[in-house]
Protein backbone atom coordinates (compact mmCIF):
# COMPACT_ATOMS: atom_id res chain seq x y z
CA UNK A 1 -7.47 31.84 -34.72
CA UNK A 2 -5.56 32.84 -31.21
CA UNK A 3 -4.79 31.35 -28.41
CA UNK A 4 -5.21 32.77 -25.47
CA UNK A 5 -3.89 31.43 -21.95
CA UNK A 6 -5.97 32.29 -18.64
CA UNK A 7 -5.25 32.43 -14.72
CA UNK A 8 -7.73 31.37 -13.17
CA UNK A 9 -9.30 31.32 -9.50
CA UNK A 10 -12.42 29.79 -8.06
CA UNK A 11 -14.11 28.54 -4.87
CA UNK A 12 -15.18 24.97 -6.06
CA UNK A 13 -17.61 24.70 -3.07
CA UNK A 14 -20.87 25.20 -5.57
CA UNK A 15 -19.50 23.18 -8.42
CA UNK A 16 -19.48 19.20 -9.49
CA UNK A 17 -16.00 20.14 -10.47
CA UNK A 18 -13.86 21.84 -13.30
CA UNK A 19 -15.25 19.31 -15.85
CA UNK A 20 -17.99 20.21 -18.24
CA UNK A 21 -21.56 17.86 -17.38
CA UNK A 22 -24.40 17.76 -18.92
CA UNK A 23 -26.32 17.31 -15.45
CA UNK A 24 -24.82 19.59 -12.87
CA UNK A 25 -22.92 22.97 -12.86
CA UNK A 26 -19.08 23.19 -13.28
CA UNK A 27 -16.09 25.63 -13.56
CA UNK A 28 -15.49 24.82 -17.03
CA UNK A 29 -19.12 25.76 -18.18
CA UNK A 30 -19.38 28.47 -15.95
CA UNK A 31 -16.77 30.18 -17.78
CA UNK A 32 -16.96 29.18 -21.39
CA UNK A 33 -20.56 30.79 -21.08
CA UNK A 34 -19.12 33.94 -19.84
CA UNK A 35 -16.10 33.92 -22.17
CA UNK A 36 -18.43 33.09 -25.19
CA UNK A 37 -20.29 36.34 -24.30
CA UNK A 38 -16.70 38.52 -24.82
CA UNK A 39 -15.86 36.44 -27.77
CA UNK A 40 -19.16 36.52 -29.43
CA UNK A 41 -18.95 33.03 -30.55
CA UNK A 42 -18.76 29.67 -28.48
CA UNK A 43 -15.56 29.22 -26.46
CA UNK A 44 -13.64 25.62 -25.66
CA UNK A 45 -11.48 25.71 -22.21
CA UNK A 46 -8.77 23.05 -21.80
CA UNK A 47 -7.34 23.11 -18.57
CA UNK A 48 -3.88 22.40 -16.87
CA UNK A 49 -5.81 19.67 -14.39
CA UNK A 50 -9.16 19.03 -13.57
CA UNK A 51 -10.65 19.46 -10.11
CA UNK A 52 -13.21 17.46 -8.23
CA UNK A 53 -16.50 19.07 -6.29
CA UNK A 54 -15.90 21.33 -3.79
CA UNK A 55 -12.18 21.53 -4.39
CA UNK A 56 -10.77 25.01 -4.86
CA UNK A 57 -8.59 26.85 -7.25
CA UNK A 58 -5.57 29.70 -6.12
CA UNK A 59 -4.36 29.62 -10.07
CA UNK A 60 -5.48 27.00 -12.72
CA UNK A 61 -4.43 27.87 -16.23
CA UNK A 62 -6.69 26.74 -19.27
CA UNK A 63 -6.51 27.86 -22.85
CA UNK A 64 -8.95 28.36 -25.63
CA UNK A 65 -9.14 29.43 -29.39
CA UNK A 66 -10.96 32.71 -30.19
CA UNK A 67 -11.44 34.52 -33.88
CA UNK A 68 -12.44 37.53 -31.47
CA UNK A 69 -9.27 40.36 -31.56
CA UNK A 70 -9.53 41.56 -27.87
CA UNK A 71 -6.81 43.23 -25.51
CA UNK A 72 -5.94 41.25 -22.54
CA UNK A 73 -8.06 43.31 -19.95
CA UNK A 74 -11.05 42.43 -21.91
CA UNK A 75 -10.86 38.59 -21.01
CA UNK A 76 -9.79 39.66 -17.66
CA UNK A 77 -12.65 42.07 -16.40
CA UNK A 78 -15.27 41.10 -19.11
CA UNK A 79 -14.66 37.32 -18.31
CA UNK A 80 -15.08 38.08 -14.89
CA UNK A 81 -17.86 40.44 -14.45
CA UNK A 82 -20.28 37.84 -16.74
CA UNK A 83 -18.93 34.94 -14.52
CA UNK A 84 -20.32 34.09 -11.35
CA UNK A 85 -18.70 35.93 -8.23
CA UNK A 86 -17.12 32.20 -7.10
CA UNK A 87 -14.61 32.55 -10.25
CA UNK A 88 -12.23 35.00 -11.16
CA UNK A 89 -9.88 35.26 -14.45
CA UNK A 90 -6.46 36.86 -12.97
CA UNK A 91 -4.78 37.25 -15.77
CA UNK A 92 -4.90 36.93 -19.83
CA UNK A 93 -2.09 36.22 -22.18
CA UNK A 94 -1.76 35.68 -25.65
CA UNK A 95 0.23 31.80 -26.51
CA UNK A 96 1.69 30.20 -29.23
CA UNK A 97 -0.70 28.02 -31.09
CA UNK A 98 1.02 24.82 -30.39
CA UNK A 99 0.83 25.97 -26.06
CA UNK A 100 -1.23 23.41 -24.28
CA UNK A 101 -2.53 24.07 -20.49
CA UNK A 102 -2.32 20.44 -20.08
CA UNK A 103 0.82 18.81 -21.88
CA UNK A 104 3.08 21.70 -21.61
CA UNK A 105 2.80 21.95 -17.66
CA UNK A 106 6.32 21.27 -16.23
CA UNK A 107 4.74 21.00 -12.81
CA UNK A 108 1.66 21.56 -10.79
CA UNK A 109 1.55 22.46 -7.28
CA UNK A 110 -1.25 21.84 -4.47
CA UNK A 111 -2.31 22.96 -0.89
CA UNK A 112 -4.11 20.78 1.50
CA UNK A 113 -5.91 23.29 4.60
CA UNK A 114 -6.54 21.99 7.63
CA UNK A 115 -8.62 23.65 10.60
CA UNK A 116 -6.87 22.32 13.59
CA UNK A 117 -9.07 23.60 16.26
CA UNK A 118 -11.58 22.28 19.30
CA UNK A 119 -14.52 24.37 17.58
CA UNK A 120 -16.22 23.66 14.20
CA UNK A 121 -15.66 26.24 11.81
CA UNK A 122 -18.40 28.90 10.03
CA UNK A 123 -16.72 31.29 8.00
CA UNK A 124 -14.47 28.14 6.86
CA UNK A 125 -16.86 25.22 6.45
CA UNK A 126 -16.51 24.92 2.87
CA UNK A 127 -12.78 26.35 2.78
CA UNK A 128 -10.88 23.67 5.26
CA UNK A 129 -10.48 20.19 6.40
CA UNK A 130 -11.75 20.72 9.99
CA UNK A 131 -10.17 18.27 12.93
CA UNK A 132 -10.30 18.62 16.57
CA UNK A 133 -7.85 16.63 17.54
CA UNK A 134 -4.35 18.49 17.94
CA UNK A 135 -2.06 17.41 15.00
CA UNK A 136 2.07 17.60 15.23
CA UNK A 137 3.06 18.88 11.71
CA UNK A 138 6.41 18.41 12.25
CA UNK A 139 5.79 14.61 12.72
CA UNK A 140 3.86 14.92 9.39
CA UNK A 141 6.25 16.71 7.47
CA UNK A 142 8.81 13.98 8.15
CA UNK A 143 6.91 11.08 7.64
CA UNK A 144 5.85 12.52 4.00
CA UNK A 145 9.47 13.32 2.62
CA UNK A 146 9.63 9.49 1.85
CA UNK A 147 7.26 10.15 -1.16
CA UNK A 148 9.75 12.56 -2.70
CA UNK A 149 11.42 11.43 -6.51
CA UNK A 150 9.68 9.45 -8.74
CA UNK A 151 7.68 6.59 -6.95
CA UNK A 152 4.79 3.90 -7.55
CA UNK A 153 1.83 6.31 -6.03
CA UNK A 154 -0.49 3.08 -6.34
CA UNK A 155 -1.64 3.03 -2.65
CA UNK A 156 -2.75 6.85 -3.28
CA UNK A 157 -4.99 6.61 -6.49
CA UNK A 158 -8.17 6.47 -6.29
CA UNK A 159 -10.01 3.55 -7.36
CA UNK A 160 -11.78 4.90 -10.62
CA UNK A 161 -8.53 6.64 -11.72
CA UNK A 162 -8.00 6.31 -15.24
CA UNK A 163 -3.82 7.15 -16.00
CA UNK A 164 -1.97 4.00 -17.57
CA UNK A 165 0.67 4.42 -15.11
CA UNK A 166 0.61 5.34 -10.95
CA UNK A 167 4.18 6.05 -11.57
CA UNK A 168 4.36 10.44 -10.98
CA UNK A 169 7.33 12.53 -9.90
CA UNK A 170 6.86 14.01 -6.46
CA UNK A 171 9.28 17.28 -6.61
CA UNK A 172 8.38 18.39 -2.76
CA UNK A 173 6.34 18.27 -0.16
CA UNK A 174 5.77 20.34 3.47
CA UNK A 175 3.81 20.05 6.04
CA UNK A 176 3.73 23.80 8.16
CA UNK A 177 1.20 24.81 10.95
CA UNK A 178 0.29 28.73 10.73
CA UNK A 179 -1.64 29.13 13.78
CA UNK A 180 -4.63 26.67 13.55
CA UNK A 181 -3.99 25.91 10.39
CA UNK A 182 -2.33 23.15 9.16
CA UNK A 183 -1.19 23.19 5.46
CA UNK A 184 0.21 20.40 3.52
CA UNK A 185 1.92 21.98 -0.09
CA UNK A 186 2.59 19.30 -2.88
CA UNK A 187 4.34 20.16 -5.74
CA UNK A 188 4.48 16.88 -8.66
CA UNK A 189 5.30 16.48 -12.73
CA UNK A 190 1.71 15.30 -12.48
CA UNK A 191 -0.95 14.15 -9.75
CA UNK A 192 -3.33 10.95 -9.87
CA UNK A 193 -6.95 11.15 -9.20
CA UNK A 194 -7.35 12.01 -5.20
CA UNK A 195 -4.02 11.46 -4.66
CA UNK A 196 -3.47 14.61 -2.60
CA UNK A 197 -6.25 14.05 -0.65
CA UNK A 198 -5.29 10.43 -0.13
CA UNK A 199 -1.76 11.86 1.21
CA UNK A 200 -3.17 14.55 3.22
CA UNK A 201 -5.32 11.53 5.01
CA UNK A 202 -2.42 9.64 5.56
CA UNK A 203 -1.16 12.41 7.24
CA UNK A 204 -3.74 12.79 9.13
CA UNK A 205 -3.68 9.97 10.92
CA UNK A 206 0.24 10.07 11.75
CA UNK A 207 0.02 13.64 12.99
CA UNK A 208 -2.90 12.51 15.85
CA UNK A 209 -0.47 10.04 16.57
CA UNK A 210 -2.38 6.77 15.31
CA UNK A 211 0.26 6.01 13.33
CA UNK A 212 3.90 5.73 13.59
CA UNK A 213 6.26 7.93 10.79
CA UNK A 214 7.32 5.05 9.03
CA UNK A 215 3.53 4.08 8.10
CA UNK A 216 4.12 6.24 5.09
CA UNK A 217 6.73 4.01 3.62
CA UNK A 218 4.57 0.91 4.15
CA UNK A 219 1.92 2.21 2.63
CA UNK A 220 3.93 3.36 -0.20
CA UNK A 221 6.13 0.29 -0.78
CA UNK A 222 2.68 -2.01 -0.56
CA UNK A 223 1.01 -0.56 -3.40
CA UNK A 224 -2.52 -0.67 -1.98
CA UNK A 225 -4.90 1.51 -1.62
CA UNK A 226 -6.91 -0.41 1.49
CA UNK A 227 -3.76 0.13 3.66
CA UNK A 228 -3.19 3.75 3.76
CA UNK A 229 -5.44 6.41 5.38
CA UNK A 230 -8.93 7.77 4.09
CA UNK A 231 -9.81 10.23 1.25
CA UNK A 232 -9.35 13.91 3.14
CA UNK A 233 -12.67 15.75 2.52
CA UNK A 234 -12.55 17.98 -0.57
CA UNK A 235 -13.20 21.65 0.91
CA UNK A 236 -9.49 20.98 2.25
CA UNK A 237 -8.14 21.16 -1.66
CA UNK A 238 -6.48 23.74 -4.03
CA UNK A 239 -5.16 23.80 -7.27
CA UNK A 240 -2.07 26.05 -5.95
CA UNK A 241 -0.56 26.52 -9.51
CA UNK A 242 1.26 25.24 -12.43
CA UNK A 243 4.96 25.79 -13.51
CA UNK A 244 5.81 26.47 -17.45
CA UNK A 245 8.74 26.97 -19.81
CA UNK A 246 9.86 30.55 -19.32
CA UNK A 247 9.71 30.78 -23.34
CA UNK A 248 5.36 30.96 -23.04
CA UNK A 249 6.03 34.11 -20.67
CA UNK A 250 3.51 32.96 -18.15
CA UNK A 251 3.09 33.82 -14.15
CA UNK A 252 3.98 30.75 -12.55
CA UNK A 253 3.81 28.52 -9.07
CA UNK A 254 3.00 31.43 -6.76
């Protein structure tokens, strides 16, 4: 058997998420259909993270276990073409056996979008946060460099998360506006469940001005999830990338 490592890019907006279910449609089935069809026998995808609905993708990397020989192009344009047109495979590459998406990520990076305009948005309904009211990302970037290092993320995990520890190592985080868009980037060793979107709400509510800068801190030091701000809305979210040993060979964080 092979390994094989893929790149991977998808608009989450039709999807229950990256996980595999029995009841709804997912990222994960979507393409371990269309792989199976290249492989010509059933294909497993483990993946570096798992997304929710409607959250996006710019890279996720997963990894499966084919018998099929096939060059790299193959799993690239075949995987592709029989996948729906909301998911793309980037890039193939052949792995070790013993690479895993998930355990042998060194980091993983997100981007929270925000629409930061009077007028609802069309074209980026499913692809943005929208809000109306004006937002000062420079307040927001400095109120969210007190979650850099490795900190208690308690207050920012969602209630049905299921790690044994809320401990994670935040590596960075910015806050930039690019016209009417305000992005937040987050890069961690690992992320809990919603905990960028718990952040990005946070945010939210110190860059309208509802909250002071050093509501972050508070939040963070109480280790509850009732204090800080609400869950951002998912269409906001991206899977940015996910960093590797240089030994596996593999495009990293873009």
């Amino acid at each position: 058997m092979a390994r094989v490592a893929l790149g991977i890019e998808y608009d989450g907006s039709a999807y229950s998420g990256w996980q595999l279910q029995s009841h709804a449609r997912s990222v994960q089935g979507e393409l371990q259909r269309a792989l199976s069809r290249i492989a010509d026998h059933d294909v497993q995808l483990t993946a570096a993270g798992r997304t929710d609905a409607g959250v996006h993708a710019l890279m996720q990397v997963a990894h499966f276990d084919t018998r099929a020989s096939r060059p790299e192009q193959a799993w690239v344009r075949g995987g592709s073409t029989e996948s729906a047109p909301d998911v793309t495979i980037l890039w193939a590459r052949p792995v070790p056996e013993r690479f895993h998406a998930r355990f042998d990520a060194i980091s993983r990076s997100y981007l929270y979008r925000i629409l930061n305009r009077p007028a609802r948005p069309a074209l980026e309904r499913s692809r943005a946060c929208w809000l109306r009211r004006p937002l000062d990302a420079g307040t927001m970037h400095a109120a969210a460099q007190v979650l850099v290092g490795e900190r208690d993320f308690s207050a920012f995990r969602a209630a049905e998360c299921q790690s044994s520890t809320p401990v994670r190592r935040l590596i960075s985080i910015g806050v930039e506006r690019r016209g009417e868009v305000v992005e937040i980037s987050v890069r961690a060793n690992a992320f809990l469940h919603h905990m960028v979107r718990n952040i990005a709400g946070t945010l939210l509510a110190i860059g309208t001005g509802d909250r002071p800068v050093a509501w972050v801190a508070d939040v963070l030091a109480a280790r509850d999830r009732t204090l800080a701000g609400v869950t951002a809305p998912p269409q906001g979210l991206y899977f940015a990338g996910v960093e590797y040993p240089p030994e596996f060979g593999l495009p990293s964080l873009p």
